[in-house]
PDB file of N, CA and C in Angstrom:
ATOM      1  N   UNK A   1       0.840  -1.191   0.000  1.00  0.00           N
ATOM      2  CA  UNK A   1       0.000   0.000   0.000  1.00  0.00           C
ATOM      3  C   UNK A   1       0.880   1.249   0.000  1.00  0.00           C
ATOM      4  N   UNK A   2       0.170   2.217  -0.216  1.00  0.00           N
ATOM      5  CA  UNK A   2       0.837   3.680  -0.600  1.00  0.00           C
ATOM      6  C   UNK A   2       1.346   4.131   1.389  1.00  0.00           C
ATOM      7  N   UNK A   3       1.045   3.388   2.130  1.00  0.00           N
ATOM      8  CA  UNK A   3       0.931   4.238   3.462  1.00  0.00           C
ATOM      9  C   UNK A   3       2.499   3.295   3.817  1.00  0.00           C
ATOM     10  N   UNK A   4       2.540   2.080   3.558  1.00  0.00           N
ATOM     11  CA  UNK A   4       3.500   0.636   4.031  1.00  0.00           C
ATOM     12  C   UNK A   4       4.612   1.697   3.251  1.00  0.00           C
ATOM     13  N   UNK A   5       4.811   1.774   1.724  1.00  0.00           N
ATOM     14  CA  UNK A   5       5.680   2.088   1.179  1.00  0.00           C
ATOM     15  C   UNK A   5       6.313   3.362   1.148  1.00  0.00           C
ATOM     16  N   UNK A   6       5.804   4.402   1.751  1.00  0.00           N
ATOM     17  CA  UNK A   6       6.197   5.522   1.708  1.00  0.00           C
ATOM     18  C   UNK A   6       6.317   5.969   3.220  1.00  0.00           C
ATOM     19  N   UNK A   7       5.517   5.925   3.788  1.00  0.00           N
ATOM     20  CA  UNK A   7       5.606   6.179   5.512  1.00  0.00           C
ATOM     21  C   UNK A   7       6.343   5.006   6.186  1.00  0.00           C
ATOM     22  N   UNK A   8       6.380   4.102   5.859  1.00  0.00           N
ATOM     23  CA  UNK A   8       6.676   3.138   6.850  1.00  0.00           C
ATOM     24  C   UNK A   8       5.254   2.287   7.863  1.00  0.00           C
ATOM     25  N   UNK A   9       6.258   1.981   9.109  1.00  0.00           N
ATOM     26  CA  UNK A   9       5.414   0.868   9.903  1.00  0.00           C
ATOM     27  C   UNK A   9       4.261   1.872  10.331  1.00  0.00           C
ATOM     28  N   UNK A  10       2.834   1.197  10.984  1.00  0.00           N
ATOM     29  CA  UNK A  10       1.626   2.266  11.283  1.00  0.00           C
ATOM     30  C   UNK A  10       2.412   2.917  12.773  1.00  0.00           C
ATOM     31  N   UNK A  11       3.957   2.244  13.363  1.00  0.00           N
ATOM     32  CA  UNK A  11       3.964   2.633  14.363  1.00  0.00           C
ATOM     33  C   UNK A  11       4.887   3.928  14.175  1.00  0.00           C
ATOM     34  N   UNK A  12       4.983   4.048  13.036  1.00  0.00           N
ATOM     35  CA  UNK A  12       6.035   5.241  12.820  1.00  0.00           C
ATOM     36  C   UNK A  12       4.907   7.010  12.629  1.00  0.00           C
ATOM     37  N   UNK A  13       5.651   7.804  13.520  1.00  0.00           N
ATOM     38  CA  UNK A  13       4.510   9.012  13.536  1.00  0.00           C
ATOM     39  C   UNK A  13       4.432   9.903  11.881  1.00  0.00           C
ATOM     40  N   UNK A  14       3.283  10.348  11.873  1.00  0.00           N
ATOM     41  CA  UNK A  14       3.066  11.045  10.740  1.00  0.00           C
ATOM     42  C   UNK A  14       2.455  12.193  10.655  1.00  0.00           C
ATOM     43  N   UNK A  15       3.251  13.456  10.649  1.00  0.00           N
ATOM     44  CA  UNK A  15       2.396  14.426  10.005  1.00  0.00           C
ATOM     45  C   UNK A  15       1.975  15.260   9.226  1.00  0.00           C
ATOM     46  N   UNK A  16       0.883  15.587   9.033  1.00  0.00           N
ATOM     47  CA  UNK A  16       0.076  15.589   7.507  1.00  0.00           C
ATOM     48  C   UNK A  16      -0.046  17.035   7.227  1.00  0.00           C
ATOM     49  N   UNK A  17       0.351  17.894   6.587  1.00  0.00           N
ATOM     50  CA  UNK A  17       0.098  19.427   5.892  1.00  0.00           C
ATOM     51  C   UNK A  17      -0.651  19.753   4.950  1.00  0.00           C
ATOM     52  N   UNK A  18      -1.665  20.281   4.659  1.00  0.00           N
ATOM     53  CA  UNK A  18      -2.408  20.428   3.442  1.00  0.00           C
ATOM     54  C   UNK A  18      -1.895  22.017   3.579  1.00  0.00           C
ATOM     55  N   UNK A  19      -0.996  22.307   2.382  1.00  0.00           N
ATOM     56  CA  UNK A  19      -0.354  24.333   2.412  1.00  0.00           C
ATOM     57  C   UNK A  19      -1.160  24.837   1.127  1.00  0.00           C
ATOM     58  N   UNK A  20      -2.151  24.939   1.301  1.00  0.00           N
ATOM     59  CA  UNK A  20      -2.823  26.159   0.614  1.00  0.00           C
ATOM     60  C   UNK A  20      -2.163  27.260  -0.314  1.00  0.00           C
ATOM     61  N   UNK A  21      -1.644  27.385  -1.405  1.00  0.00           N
ATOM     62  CA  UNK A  21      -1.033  28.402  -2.188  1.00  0.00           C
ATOM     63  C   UNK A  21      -2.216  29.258  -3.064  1.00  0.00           C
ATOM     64  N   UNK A  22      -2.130  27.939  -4.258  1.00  0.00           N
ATOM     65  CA  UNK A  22      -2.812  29.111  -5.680  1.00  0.00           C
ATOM     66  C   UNK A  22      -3.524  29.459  -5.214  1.00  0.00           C
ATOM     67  N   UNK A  23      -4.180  28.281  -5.036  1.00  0.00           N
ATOM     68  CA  UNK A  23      -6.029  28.104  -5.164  1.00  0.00           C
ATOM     69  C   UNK A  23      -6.700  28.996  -3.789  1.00  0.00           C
ATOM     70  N   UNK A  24      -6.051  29.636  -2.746  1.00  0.00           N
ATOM     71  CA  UNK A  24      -5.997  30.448  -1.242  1.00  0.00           C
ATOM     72  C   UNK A  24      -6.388  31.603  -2.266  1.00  0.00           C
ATOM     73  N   UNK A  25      -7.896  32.198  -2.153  1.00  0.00           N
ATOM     74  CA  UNK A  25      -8.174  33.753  -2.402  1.00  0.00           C
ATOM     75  C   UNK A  25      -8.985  34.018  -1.842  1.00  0.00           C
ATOM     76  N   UNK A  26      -9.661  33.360  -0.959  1.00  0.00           N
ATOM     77  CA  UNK A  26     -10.960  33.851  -0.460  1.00  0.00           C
ATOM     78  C   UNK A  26     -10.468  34.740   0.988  1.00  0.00           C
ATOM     79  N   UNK A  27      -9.732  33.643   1.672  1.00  0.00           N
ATOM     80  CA  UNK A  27      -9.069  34.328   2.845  1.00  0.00           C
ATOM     81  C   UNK A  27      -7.473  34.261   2.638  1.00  0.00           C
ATOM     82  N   UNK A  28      -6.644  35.044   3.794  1.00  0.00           N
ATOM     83  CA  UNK A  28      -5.336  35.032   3.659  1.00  0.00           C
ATOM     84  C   UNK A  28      -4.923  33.614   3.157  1.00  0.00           C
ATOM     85  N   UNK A  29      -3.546  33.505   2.887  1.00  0.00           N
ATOM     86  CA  UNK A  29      -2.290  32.840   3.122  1.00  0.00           C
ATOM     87  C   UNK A  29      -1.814  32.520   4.227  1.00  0.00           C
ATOM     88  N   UNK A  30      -2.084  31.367   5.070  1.00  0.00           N
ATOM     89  CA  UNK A  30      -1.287  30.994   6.230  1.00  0.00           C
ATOM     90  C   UNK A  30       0.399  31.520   5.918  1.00  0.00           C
ATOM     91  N   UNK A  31       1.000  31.797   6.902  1.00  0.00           N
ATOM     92  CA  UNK A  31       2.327  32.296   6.557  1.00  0.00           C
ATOM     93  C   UNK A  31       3.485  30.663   6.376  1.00  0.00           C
ATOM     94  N   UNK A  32       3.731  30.359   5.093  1.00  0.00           N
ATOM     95  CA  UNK A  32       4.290  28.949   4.968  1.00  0.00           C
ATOM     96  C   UNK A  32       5.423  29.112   6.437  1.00  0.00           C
ATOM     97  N   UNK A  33       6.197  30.028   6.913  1.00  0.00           N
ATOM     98  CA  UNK A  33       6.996  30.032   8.230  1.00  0.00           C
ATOM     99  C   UNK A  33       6.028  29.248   9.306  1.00  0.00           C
ATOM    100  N   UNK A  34       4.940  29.440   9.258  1.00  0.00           N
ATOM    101  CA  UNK A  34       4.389  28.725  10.323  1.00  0.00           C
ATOM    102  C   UNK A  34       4.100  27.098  10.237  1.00  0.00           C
ATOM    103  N   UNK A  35       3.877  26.860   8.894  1.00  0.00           N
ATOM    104  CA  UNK A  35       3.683  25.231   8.722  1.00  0.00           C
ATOM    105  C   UNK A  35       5.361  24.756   9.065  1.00  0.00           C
ATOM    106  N   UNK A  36       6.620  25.184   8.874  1.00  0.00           N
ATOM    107  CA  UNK A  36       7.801  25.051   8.883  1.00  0.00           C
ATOM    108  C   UNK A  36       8.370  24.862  10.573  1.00  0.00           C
ATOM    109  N   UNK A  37       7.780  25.846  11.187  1.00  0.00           N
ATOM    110  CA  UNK A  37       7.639  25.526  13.115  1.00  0.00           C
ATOM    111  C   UNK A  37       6.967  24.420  13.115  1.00  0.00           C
ATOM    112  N   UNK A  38       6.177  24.249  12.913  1.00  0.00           N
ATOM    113  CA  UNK A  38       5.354  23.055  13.673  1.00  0.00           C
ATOM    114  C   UNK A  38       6.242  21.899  12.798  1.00  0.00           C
ATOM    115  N   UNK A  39       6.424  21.792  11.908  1.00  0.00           N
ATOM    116  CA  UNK A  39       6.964  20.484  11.236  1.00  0.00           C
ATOM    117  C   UNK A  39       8.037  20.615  11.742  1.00  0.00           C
ATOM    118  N   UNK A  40       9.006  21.268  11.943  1.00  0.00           N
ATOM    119  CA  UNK A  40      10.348  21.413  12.964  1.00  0.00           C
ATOM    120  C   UNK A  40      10.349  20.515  14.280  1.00  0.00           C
ATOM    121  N   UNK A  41       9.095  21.342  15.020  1.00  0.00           N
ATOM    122  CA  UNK A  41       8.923  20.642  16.615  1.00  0.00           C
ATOM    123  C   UNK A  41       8.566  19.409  16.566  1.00  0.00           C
ATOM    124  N   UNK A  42       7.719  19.075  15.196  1.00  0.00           N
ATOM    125  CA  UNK A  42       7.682  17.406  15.431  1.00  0.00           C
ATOM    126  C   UNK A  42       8.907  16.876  15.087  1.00  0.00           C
ATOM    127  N   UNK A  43       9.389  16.604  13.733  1.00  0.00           N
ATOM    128  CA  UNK A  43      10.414  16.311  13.699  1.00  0.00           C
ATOM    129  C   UNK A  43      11.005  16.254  14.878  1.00  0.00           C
ATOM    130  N   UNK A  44      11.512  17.335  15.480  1.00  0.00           N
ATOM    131  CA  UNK A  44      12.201  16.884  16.641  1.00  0.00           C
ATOM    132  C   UNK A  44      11.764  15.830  17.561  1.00  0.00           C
ATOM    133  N   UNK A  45      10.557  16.528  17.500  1.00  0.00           N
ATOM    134  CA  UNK A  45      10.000  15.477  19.032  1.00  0.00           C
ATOM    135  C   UNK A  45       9.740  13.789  18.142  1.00  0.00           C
ATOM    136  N   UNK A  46       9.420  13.322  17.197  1.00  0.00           N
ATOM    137  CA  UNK A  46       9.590  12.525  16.525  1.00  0.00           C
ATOM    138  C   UNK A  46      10.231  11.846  15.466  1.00  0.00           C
ATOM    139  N   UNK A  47      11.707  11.432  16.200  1.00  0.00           N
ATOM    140  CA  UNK A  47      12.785  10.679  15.413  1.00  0.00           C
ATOM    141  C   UNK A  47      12.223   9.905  14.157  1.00  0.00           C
ATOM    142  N   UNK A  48      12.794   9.729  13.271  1.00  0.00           N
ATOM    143  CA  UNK A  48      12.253   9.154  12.125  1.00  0.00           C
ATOM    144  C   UNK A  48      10.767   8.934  11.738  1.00  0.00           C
ATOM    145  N   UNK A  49      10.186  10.401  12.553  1.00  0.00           N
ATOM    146  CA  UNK A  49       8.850  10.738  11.620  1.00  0.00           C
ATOM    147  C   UNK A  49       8.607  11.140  10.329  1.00  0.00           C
ATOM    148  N   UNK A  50       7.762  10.837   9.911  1.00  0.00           N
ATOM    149  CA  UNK A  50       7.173  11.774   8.665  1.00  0.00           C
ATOM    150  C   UNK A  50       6.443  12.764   8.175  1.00  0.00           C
ATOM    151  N   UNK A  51       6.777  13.645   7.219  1.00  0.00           N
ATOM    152  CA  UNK A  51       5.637  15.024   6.683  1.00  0.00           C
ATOM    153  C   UNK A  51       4.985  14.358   5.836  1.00  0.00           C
ATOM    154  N   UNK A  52       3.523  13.932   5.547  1.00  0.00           N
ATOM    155  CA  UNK A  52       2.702  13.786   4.395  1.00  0.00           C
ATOM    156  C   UNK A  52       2.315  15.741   3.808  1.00  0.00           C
ATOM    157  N   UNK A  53       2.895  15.541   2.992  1.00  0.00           N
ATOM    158  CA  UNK A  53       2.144  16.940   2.304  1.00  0.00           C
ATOM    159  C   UNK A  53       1.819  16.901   0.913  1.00  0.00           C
ATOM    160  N   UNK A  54       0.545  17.578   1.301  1.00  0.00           N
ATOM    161  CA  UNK A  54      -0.474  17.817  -0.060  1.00  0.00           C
ATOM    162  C   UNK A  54      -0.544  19.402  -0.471  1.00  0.00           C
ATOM    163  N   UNK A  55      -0.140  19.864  -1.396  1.00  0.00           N
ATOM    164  CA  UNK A  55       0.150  21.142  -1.558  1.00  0.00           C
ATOM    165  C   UNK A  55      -0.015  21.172  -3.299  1.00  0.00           C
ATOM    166  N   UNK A  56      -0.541  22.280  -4.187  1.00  0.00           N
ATOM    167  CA  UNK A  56      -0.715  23.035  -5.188  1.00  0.00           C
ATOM    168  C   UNK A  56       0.473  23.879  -5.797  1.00  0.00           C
ATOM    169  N   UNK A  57       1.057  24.109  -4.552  1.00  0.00           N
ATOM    170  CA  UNK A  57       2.305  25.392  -4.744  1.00  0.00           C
ATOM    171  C   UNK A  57       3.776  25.199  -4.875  1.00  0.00           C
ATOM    172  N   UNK A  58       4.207  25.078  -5.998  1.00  0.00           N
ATOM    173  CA  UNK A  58       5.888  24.261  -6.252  1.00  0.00           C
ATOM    174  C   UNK A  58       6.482  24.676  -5.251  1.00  0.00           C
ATOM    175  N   UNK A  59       6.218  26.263  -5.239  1.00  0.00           N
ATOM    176  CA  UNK A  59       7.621  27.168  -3.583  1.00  0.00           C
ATOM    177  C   UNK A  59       7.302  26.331  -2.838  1.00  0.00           C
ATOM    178  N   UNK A  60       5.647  26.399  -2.011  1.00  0.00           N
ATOM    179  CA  UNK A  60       5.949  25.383  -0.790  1.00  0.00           C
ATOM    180  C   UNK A  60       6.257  23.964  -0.907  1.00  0.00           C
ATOM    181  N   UNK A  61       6.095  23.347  -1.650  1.00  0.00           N
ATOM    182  CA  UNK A  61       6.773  21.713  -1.749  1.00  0.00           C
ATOM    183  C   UNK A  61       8.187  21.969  -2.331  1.00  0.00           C
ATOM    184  N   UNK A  62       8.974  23.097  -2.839  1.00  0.00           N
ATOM    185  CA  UNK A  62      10.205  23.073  -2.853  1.00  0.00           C
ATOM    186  C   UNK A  62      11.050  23.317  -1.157  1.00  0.00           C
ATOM    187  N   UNK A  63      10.162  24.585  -0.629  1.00  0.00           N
ATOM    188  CA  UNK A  63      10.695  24.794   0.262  1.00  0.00           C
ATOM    189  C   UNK A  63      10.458  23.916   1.499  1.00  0.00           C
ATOM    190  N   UNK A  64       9.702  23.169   1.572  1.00  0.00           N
ATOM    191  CA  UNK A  64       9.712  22.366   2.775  1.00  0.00           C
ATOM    192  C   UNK A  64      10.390  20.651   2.128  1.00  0.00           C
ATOM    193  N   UNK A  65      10.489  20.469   0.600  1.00  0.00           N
ATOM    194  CA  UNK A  65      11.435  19.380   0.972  1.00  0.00           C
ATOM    195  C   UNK A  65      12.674  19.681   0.564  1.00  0.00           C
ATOM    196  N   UNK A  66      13.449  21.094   0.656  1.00  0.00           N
ATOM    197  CA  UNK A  66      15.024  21.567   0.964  1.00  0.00           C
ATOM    198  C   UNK A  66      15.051  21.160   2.349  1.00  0.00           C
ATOM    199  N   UNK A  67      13.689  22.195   2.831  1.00  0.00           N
ATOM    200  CA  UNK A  67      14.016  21.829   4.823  1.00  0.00           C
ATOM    201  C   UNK A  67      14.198  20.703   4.998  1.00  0.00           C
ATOM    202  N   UNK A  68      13.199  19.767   4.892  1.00  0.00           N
ATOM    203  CA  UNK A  68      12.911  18.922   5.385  1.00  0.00           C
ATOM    204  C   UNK A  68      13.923  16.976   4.869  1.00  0.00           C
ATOM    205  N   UNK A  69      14.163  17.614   3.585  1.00  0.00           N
ATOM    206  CA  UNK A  69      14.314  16.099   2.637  1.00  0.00           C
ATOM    207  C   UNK A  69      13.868  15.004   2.788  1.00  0.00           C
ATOM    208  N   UNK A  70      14.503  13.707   3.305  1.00  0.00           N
ATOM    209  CA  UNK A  70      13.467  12.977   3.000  1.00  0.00           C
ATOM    210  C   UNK A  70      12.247  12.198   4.247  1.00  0.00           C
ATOM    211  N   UNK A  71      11.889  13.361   4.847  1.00  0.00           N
ATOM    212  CA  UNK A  71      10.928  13.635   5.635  1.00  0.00           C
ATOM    213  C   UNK A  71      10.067  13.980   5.079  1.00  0.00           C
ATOM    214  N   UNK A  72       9.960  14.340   3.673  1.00  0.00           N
ATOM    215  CA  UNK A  72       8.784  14.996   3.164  1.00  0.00           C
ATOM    216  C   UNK A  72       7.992  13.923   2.436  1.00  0.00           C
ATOM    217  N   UNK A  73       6.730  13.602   2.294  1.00  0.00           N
ATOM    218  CA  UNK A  73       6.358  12.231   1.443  1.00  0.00           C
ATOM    219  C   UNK A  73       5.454  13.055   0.609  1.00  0.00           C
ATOM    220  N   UNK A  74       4.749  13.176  -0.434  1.00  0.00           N
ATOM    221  CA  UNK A  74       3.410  13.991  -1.234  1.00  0.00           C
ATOM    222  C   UNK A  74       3.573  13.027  -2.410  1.00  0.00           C
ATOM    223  N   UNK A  75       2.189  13.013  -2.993  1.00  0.00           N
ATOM    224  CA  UNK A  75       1.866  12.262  -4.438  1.00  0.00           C
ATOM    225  C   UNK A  75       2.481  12.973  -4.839  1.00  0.00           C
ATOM    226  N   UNK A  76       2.819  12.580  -6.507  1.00  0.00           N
ATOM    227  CA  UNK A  76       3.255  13.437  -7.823  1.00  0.00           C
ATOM    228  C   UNK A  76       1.545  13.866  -7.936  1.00  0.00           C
ATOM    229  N   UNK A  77       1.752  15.136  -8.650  1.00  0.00           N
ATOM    230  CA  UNK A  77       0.510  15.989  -9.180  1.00  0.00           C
ATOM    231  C   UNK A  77       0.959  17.146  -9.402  1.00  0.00           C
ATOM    232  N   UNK A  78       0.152  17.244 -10.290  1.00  0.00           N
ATOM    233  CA  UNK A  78       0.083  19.130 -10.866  1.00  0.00           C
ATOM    234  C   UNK A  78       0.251  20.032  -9.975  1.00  0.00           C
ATOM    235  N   UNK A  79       1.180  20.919 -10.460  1.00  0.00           N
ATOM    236  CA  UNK A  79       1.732  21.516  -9.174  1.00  0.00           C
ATOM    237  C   UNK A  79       1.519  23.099 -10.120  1.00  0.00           C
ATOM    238  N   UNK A  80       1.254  24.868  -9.617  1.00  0.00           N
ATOM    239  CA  UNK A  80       1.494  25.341 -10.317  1.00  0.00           C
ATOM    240  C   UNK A  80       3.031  26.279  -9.809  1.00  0.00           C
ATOM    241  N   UNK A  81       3.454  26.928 -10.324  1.00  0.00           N
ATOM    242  CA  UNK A  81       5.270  27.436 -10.962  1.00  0.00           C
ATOM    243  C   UNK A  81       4.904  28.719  -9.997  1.00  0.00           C
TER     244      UNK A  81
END
């Protein structure tokens, strides 16, 4: 399964980001610095955890898997530039 092969065991922690870019017009832009703290403090607090992220926006899936590498897990999909 997509969860076995990419995350690992169910006992391994996971957490999940949905970062809002293009498609964000109705209300603000969460500030991507803030999804970047919290994925920090877990990471820390969870050794060989994982980021699932689902994101629209190349910057933020560039910039959080520079931070992050291979902590970061997301489908391939259309992404916009």
């Amino acid at each position: 399964s997509f969860y076995r092969t990419y995350l690992g065991s169910s006992k391994q922690p996971v957490m999940g980001l949905h970062m809002r870019g293009t498609d964000k017009f109705v209300h603000p832009k969460v500030d991507p610095e803030r999804y970047v703290l919290r994925a920090k403090n877990f990471v820390e607090k969870n050794k060989g955890g994982k980021l699932f992220l689902a994101t629209d926006d190349t910057s933020y899936f560039n910039m959080m898997k520079n931070t992050f590498n291979s902590s970061v897990i997301s489908r391939p999909t259309l992404r916009t530039k």
